[in-house]
C-alpha atoms as a PDB file:
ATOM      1  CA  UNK A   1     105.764 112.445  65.664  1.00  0.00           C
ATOM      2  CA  UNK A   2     102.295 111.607  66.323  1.00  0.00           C
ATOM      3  CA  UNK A   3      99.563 113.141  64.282  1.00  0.00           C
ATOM      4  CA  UNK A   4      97.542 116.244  65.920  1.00  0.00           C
ATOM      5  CA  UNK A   5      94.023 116.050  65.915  1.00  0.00           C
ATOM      6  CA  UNK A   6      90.933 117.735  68.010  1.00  0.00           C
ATOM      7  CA  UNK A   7      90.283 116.110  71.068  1.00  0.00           C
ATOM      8  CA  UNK A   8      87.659 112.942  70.716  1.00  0.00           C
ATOM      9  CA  UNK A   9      87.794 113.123  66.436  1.00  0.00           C
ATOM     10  CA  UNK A  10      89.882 109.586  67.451  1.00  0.00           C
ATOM     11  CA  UNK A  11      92.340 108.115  64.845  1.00  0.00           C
ATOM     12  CA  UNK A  12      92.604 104.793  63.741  1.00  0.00           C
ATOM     13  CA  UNK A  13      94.358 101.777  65.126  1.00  0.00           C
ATOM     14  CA  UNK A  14      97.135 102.157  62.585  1.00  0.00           C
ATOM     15  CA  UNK A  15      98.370 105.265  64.671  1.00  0.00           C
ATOM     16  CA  UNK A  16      97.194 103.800  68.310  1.00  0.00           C
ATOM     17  CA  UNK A  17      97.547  99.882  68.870  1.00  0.00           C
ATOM     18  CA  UNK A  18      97.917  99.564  72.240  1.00  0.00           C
ATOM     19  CA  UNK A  19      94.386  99.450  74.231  1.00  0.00           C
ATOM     20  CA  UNK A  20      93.507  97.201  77.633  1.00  0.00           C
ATOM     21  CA  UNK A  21      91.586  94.546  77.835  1.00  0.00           C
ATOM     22  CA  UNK A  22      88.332  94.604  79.812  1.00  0.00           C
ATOM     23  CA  UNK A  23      88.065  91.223  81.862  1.00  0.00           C
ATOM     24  CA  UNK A  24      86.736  91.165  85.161  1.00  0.00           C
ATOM     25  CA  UNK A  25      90.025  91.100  86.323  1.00  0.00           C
ATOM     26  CA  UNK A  26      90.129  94.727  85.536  1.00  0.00           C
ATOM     27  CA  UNK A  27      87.287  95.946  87.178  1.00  0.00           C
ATOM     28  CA  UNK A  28      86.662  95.871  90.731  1.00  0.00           C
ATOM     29  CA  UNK A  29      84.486  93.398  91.943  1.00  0.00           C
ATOM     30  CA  UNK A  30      82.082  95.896  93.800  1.00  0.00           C
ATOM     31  CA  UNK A  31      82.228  98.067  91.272  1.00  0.00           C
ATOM     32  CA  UNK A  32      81.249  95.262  88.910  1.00  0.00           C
ATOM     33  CA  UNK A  33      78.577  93.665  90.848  1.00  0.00           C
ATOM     34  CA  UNK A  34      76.880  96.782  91.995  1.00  0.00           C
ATOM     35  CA  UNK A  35      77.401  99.432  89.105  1.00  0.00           C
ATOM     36  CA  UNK A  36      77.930  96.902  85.817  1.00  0.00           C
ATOM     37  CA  UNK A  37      76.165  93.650  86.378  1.00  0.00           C
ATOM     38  CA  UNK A  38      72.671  94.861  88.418  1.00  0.00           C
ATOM     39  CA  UNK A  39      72.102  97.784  85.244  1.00  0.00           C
ATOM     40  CA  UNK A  40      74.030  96.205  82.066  1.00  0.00           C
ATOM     41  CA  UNK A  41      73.573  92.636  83.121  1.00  0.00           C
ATOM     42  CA  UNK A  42      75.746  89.642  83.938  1.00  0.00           C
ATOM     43  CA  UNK A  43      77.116  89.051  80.489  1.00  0.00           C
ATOM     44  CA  UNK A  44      78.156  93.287  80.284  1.00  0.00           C
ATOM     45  CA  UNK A  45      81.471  92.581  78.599  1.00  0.00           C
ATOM     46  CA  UNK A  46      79.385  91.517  75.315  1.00  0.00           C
ATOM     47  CA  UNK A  47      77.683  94.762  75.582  1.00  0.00           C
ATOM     48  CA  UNK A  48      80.846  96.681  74.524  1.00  0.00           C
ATOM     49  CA  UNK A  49      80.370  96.198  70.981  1.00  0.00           C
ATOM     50  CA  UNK A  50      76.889  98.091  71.223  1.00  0.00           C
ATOM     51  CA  UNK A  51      77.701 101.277  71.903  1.00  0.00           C
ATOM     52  CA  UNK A  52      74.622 103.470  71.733  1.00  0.00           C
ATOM     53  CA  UNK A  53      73.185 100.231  74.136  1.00  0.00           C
ATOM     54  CA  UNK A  54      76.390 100.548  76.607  1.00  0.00           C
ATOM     55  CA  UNK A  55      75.719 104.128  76.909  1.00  0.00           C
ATOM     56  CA  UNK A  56      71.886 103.980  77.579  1.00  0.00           C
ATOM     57  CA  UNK A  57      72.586 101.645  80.266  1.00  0.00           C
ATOM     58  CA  UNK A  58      75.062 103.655  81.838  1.00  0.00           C
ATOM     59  CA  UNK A  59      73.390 106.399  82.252  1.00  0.00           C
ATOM     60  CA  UNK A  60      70.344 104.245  83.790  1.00  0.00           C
ATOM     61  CA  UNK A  61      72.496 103.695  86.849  1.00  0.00           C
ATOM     62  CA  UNK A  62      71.270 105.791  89.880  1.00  0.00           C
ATOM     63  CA  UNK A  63      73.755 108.246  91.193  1.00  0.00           C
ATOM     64  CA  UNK A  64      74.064 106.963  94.819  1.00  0.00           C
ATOM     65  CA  UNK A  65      74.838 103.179  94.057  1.00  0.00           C
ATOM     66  CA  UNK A  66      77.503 104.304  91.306  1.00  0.00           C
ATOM     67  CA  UNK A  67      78.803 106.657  93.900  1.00  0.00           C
ATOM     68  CA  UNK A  68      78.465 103.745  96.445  1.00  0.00           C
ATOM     69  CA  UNK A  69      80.557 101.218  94.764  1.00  0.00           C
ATOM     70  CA  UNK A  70      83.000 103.262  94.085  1.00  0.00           C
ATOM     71  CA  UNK A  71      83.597 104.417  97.854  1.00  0.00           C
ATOM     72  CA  UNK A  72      83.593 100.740  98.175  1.00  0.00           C
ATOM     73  CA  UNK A  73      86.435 100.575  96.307  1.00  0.00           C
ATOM     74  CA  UNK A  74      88.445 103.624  97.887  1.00  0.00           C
ATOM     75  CA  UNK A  75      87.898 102.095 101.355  1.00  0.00           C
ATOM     76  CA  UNK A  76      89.622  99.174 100.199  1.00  0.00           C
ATOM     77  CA  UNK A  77      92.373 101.226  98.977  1.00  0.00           C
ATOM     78  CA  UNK A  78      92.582 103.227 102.311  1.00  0.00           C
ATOM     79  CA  UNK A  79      93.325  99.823 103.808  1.00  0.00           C
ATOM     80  CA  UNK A  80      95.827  98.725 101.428  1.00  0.00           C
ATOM     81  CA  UNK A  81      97.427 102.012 102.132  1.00  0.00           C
ATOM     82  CA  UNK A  82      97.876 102.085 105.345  1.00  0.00           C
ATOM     83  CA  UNK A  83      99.249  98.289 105.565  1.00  0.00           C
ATOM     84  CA  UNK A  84     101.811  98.704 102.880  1.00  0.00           C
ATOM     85  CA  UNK A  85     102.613 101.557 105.266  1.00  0.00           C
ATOM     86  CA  UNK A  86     103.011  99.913 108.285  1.00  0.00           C
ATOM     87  CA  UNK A  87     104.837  97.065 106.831  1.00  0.00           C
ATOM     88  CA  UNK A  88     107.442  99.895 105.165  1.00  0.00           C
ATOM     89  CA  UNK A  89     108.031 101.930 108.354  1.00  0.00           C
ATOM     90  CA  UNK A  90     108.787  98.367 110.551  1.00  0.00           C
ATOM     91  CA  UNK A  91     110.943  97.435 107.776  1.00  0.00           C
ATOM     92  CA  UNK A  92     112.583 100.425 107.800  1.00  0.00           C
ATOM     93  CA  UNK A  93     113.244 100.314 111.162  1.00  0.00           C
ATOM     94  CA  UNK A  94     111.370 103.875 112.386  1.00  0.00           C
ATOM     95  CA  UNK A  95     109.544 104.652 115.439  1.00  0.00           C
ATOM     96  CA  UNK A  96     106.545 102.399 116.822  1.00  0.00           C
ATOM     97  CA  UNK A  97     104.543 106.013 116.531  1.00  0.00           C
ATOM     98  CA  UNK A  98     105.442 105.990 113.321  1.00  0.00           C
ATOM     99  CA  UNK A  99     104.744 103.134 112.714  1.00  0.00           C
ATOM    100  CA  UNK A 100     101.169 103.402 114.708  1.00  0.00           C
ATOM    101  CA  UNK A 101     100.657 106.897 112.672  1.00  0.00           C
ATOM    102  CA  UNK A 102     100.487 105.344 109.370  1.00  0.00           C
ATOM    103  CA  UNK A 103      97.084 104.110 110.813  1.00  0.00           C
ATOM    104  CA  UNK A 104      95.764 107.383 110.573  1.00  0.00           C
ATOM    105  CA  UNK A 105      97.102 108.040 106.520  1.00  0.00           C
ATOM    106  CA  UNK A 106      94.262 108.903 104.189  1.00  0.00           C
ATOM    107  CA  UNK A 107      90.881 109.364 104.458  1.00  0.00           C
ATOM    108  CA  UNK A 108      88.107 107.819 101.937  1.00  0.00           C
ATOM    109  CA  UNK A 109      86.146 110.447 101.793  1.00  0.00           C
ATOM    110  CA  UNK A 110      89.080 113.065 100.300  1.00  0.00           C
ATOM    111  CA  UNK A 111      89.850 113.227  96.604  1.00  0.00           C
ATOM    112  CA  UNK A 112      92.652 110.788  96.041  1.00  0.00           C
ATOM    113  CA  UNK A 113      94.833 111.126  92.591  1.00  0.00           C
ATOM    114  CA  UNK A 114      96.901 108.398  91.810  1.00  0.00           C
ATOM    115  CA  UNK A 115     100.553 108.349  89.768  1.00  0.00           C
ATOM    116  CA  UNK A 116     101.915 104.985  89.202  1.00  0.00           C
ATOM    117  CA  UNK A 117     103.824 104.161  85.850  1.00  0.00           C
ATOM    118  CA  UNK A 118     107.603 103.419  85.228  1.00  0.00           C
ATOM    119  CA  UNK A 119     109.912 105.725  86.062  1.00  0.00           C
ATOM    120  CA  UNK A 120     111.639 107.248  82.667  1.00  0.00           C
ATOM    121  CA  UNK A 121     112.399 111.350  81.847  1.00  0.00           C
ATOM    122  CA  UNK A 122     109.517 111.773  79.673  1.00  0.00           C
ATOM    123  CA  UNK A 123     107.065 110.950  82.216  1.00  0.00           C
ATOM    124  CA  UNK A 124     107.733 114.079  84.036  1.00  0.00           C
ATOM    125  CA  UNK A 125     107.198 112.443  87.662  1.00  0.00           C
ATOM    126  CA  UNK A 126     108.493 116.067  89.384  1.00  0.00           C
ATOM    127  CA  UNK A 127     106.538 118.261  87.226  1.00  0.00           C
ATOM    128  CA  UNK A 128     103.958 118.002  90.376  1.00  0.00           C
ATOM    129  CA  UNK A 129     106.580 119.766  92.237  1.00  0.00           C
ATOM    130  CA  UNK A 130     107.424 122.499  90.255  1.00  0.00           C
ATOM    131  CA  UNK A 131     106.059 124.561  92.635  1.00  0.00           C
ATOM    132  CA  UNK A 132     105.701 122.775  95.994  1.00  0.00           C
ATOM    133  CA  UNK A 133     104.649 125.861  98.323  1.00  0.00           C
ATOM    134  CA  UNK A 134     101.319 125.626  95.805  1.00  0.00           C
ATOM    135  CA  UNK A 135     101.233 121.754  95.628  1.00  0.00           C
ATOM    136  CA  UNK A 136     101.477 121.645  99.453  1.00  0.00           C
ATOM    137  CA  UNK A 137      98.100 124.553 100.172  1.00  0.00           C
ATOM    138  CA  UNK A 138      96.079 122.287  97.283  1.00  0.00           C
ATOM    139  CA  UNK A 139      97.261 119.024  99.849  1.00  0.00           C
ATOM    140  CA  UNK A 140      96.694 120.498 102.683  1.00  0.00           C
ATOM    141  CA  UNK A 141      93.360 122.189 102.512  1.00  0.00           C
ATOM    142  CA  UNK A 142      91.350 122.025 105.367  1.00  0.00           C
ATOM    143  CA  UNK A 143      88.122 121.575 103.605  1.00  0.00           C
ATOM    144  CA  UNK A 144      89.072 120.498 100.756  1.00  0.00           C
ATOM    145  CA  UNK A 145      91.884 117.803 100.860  1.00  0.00           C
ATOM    146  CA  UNK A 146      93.740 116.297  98.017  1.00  0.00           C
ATOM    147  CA  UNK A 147      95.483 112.530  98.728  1.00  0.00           C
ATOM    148  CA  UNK A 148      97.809 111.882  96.086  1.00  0.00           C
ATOM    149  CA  UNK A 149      99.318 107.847  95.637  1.00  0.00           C
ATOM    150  CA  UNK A 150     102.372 107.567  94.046  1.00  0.00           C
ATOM    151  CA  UNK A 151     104.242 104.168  92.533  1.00  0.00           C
ATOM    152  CA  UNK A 152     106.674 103.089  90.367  1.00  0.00           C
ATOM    153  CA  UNK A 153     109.916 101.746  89.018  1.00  0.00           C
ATOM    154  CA  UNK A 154     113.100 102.733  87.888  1.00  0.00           C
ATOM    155  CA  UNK A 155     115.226 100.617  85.457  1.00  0.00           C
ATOM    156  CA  UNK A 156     118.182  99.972  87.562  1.00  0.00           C
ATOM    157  CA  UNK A 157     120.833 101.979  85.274  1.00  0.00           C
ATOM    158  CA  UNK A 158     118.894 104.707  84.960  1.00  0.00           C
ATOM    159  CA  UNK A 159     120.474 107.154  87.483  1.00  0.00           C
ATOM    160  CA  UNK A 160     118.522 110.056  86.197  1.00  0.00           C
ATOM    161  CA  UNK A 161     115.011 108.082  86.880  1.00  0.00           C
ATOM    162  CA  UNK A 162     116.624 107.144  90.727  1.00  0.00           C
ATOM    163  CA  UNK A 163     117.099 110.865  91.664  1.00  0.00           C
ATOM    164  CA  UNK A 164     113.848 111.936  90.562  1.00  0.00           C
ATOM    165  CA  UNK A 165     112.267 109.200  92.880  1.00  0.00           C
ATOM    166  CA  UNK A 166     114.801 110.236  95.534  1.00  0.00           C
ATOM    167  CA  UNK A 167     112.806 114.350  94.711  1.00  0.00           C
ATOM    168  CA  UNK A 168     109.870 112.607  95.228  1.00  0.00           C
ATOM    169  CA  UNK A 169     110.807 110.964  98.650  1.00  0.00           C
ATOM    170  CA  UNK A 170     112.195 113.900 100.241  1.00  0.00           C
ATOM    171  CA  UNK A 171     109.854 115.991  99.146  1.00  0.00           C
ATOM    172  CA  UNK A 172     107.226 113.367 100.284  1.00  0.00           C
ATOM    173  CA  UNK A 173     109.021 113.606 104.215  1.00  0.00           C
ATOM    174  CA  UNK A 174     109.661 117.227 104.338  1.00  0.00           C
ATOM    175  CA  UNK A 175     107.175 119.286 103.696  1.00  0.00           C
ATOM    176  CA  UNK A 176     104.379 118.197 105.881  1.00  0.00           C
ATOM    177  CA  UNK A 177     101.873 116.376 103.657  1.00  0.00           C
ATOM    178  CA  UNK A 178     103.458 112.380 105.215  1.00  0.00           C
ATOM    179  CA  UNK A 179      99.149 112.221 105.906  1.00  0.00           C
ATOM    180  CA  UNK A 180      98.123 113.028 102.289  1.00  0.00           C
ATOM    181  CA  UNK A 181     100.865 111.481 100.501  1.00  0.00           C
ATOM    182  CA  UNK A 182     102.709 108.098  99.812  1.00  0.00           C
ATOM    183  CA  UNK A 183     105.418 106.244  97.505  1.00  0.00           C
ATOM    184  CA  UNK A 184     104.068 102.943  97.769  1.00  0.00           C
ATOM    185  CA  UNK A 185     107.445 100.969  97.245  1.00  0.00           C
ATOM    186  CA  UNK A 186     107.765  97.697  95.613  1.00  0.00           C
ATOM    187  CA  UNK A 187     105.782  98.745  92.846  1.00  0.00           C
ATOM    188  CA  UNK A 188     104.042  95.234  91.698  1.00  0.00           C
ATOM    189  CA  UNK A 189     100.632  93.996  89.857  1.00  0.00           C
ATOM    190  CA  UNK A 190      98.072  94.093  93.485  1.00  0.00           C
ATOM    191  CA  UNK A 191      99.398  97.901  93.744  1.00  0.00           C
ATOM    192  CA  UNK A 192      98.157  98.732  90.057  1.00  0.00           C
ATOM    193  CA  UNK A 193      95.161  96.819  90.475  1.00  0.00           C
ATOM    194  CA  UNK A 194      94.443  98.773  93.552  1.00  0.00           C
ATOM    195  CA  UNK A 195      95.298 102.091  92.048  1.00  0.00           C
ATOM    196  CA  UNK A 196      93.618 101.672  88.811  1.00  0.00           C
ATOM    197  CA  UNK A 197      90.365 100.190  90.577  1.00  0.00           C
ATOM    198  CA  UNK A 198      89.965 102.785  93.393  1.00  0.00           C
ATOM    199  CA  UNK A 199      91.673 106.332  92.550  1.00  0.00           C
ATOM    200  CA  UNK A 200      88.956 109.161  91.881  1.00  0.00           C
ATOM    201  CA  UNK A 201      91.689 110.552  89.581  1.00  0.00           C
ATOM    202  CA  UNK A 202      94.067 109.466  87.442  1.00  0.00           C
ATOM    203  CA  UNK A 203      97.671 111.551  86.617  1.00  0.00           C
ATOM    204  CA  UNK A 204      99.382 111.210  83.200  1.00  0.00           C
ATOM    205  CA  UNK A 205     101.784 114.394  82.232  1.00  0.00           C
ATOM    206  CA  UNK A 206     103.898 112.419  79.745  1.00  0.00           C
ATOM    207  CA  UNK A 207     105.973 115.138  77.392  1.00  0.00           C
ATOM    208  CA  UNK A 208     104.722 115.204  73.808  1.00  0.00           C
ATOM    209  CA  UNK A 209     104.624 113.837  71.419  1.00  0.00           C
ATOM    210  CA  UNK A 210     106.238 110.793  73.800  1.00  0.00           C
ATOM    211  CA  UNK A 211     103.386 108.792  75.217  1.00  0.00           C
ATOM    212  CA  UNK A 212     102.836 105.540  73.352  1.00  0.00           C
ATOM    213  CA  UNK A 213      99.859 104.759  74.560  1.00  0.00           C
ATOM    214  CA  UNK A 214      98.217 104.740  78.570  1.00  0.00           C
ATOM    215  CA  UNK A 215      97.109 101.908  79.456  1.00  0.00           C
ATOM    216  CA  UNK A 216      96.468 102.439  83.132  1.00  0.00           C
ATOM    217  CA  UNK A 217      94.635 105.301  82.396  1.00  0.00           C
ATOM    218  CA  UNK A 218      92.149 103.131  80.067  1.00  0.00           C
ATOM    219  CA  UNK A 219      91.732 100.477  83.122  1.00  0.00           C
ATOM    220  CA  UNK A 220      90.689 103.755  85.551  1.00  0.00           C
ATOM    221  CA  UNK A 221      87.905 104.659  83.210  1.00  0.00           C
ATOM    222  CA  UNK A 222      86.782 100.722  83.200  1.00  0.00           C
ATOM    223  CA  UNK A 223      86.385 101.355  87.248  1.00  0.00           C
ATOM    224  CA  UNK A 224      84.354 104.898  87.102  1.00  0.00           C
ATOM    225  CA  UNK A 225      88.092 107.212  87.571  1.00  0.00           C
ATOM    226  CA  UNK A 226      88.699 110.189  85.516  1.00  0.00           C
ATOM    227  CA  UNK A 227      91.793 110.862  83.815  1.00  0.00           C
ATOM    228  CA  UNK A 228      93.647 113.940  84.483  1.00  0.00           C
ATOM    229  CA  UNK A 229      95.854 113.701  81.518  1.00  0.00           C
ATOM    230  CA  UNK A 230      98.439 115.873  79.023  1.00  0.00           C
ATOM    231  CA  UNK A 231      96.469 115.216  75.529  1.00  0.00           C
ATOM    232  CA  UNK A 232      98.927 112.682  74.168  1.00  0.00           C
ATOM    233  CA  UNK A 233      98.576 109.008  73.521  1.00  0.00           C
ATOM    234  CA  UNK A 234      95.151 107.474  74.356  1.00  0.00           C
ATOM    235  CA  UNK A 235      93.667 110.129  75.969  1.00  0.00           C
ATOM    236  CA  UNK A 236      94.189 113.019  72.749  1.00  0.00           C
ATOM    237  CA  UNK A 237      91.803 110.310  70.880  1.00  0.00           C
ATOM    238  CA  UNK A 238      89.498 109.963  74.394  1.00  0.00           C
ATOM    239  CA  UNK A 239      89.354 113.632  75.819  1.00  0.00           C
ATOM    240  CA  UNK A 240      85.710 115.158  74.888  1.00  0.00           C
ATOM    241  CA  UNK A 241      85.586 118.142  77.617  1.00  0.00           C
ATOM    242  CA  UNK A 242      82.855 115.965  79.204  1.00  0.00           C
ATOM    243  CA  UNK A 243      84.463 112.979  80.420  1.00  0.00           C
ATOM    244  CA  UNK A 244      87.451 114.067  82.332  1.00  0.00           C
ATOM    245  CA  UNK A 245      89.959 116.703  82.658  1.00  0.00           C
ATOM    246  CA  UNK A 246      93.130 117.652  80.085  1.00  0.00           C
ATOM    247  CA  UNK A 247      96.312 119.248  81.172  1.00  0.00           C
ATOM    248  CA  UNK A 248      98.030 122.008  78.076  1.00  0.00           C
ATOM    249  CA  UNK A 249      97.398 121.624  75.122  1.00  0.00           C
ATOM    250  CA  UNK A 250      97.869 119.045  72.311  1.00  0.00           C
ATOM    251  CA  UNK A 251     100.578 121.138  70.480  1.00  0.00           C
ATOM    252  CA  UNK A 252     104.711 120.273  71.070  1.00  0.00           C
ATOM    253  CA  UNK A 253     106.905 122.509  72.124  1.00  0.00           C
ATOM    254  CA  UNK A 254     110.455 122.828  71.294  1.00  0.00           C
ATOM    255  CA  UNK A 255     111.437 124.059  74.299  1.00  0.00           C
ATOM    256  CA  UNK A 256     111.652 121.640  76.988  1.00  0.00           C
ATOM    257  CA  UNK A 257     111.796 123.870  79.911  1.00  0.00           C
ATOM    258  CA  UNK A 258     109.154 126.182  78.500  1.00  0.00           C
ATOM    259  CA  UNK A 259     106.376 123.271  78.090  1.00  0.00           C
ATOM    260  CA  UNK A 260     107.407 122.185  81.441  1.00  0.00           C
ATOM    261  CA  UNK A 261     106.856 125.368  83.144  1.00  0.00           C
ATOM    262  CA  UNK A 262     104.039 125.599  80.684  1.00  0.00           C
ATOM    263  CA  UNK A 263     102.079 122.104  81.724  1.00  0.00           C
ATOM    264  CA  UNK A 264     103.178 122.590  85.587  1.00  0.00           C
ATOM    265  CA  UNK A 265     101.145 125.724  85.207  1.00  0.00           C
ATOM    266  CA  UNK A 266      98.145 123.778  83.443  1.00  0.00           C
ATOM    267  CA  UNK A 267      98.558 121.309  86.274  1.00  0.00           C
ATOM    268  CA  UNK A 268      98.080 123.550  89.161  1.00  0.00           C
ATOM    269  CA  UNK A 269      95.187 125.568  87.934  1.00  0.00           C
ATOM    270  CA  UNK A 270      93.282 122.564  86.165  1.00  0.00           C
ATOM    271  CA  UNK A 271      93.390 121.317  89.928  1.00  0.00           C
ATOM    272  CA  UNK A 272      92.711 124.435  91.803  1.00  0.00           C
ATOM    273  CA  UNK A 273      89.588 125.786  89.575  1.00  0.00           C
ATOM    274  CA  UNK A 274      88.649 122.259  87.874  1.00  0.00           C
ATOM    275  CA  UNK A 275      88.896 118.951  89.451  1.00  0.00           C
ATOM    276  CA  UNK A 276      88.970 120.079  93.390  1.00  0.00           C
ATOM    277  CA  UNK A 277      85.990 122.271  93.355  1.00  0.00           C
ATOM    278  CA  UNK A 278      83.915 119.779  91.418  1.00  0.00           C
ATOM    279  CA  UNK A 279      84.533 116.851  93.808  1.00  0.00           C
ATOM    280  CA  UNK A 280      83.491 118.707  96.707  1.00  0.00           C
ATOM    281  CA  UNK A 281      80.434 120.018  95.198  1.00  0.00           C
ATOM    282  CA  UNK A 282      78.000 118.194  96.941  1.00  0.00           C
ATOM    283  CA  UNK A 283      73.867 118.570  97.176  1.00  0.00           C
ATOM    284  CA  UNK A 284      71.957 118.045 100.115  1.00  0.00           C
ATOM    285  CA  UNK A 285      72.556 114.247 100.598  1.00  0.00           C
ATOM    286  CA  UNK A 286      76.034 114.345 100.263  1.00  0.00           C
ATOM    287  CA  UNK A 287      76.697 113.494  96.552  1.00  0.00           C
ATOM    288  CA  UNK A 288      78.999 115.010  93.724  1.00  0.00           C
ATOM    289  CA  UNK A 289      76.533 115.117  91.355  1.00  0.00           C
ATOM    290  CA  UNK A 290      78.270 116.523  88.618  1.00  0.00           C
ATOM    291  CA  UNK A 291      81.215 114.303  89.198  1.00  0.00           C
ATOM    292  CA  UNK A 292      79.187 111.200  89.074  1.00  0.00           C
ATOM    293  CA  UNK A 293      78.168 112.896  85.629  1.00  0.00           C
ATOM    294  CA  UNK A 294      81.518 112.767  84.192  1.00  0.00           C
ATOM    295  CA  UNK A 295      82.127 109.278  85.793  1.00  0.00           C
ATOM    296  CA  UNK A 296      79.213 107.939  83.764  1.00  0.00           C
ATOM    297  CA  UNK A 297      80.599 110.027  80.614  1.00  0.00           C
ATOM    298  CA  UNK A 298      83.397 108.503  81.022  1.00  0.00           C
ATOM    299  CA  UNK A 299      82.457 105.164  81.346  1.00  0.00           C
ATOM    300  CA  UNK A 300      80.185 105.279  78.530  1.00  0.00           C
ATOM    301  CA  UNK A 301      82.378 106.915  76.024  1.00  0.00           C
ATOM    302  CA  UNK A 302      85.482 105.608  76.951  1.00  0.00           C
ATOM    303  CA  UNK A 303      85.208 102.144  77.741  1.00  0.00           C
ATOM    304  CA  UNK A 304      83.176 100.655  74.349  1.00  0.00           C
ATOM    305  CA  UNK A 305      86.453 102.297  72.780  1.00  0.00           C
ATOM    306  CA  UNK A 306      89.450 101.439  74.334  1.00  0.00           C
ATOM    307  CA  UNK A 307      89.532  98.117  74.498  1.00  0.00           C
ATOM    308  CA  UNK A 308      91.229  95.185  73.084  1.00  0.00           C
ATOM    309  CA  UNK A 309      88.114  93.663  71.737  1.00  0.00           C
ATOM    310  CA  UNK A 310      87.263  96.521  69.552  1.00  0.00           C
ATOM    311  CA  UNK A 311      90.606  96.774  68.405  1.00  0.00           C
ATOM    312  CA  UNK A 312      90.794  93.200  67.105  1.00  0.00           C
ATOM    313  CA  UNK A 313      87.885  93.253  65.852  1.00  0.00           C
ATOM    314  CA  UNK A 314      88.572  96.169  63.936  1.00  0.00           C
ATOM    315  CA  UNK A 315      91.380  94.686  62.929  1.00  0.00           C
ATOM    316  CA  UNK A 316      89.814  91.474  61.426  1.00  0.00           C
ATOM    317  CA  UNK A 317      86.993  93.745  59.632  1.00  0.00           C
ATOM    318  CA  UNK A 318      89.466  96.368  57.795  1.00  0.00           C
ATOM    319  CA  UNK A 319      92.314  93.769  57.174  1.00  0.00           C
ATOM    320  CA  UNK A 320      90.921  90.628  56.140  1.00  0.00           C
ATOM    321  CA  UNK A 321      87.417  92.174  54.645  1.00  0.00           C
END
């Protein structure tokens, strides 16, 4: 079982050793050129080891052109969106207004939370729909939408992880949300990169003590996303209360349908009184200024310490010091 501790006390690599690299490949290239190279300089990556300097510099970067790159980077998404769903509906042989409609799926400017990972139990992938009635009004808001973007894989014999994709699906075409929603099929590397570059938010409700690690979630907070996250794995080291948003609590259950019912609960109001109302709190020019906030928190806390060159080097000092 993995050892409980206060979120952001952080344990050592000998509990934790999976973290992402932070190439450029990982980071968007608007989002690098704009937010990264023009305030922390073209050789940023080095910077990571500094972290006091990483953080200053962060928090240097105006508000509008972080907010500016990273609507860069959701319009792209949009786009990607809405071709992968094109390309589906032809495939699948449905209507050319169908087709034509998934033209008109998403919007850039709405908060978009992604949900890609591989399909297994413990990831939970319907505790979203516990209650759907709920899930659907928090969608379907008519000022203030929520997109969500869901891929992923199932292991081929693993009939339990196929019908829970199958809940997803139907739920997906029958409840009115087809706009605000999508299972982007095929799940490959150009659908992560596009997920983990562009999402505003970031959806991990593993069951504890079960998560290994979260890698996806690390790349998000390379790109300016928050992580909306059950305190397990990566994010029960990460999680301060100022640099994105926690679902429970970090204790295990015994019950499983009891922390279930427990986290869906967490999950709805975290959304409803948390993440939704701070996105669309805008000032007078149009920008979420306390969500930029947390997107610089989270860049400069998270990123200088989930990555893999801190964790070798780590490594290398405590090992073979």
């Amino acid at each position: 079982m993995a050892e409980v501790v206060a979120p952001g006390n952080g344990r050592s690599d000998s509990h934790h050793t999976r973290h992402e690299r932070c190439p450029r490949a990982n980071v968007g290239r608007s989002f690098a050129q704009v937010a990264l190279r023009e305030y922390l300089g073209g050789d940023w990556q080095t910077k990571l080891h500094d972290r006091a300097g990483w953080a200053l510099a962060v928090y240097q970067i105006p508000d509008e052109e972080l907010w500016a790159a990273h609507l860069l980077l959701k319009d792209r998404l949009v786009a990607f969106i809405r071709q992968r769903s094109l390309l589906a509906r032809i495939n699948r042989g449905e209507s050319a207004e169908s087709a034509a409609a998934a033209g008109e799926m998403f919007e850039p400017g709405s908060l978009t939370i992604g949900f890609a990972r591989r399909v297994a139990g413990y990831k939970r992938w319907n505790l979203l729909l516990k209650d759907p009635e709920r899930l659907r009004r928090i969608i379907n808001s008519a000022e203030r939408p929520v997109q969500f973007v869901f891929a992923g894989k199932a292991h081929p014999q693993d009939q339990q992880a196929k019908l829970v994709l199958q809940e997803v699906a139907q739920w997906e075409s029958s409840t009115g949300v087809a706009n605000r929603s999508v299972f982007l099929q095929n799940y490959d590397h150009e659908i992560a990169r596009q997920l983990v570059q562009s999402v505003d938010v970031w959806l991990n409700v593993p069951r504890r003590p079960l998560e290994a690690s979260g890698t996806s979630g690390e790349k998000v907070a390379m790109n300016g996303g928050l992580n909306l996250s059950v305190l397990d794995g990566w994010w029960l080291e990460g999680y301060d209360g100022t640099n994105g948003f926690a679902v429970g609590n970090e204790v295990a259950a015994t019950e499983t349908a009891d922390i279930d019912a427990s986290d869906a609960e967490s999950l709805y109001r975290v959304l409803e009184q948390q993440v939704v109302p701070l996105y669309y709190d805008r000032d007078s020019n149009g920008l979420a200024r306390k969500w930029i906030a947390l997107m610089k928190n989270s860049i400069a806390t998270l990123v200088p310490e989930f990555n893999s060159d801190r964790m070798v080097e780590e490594y290398a000092r405590r090992i073979y010091t």
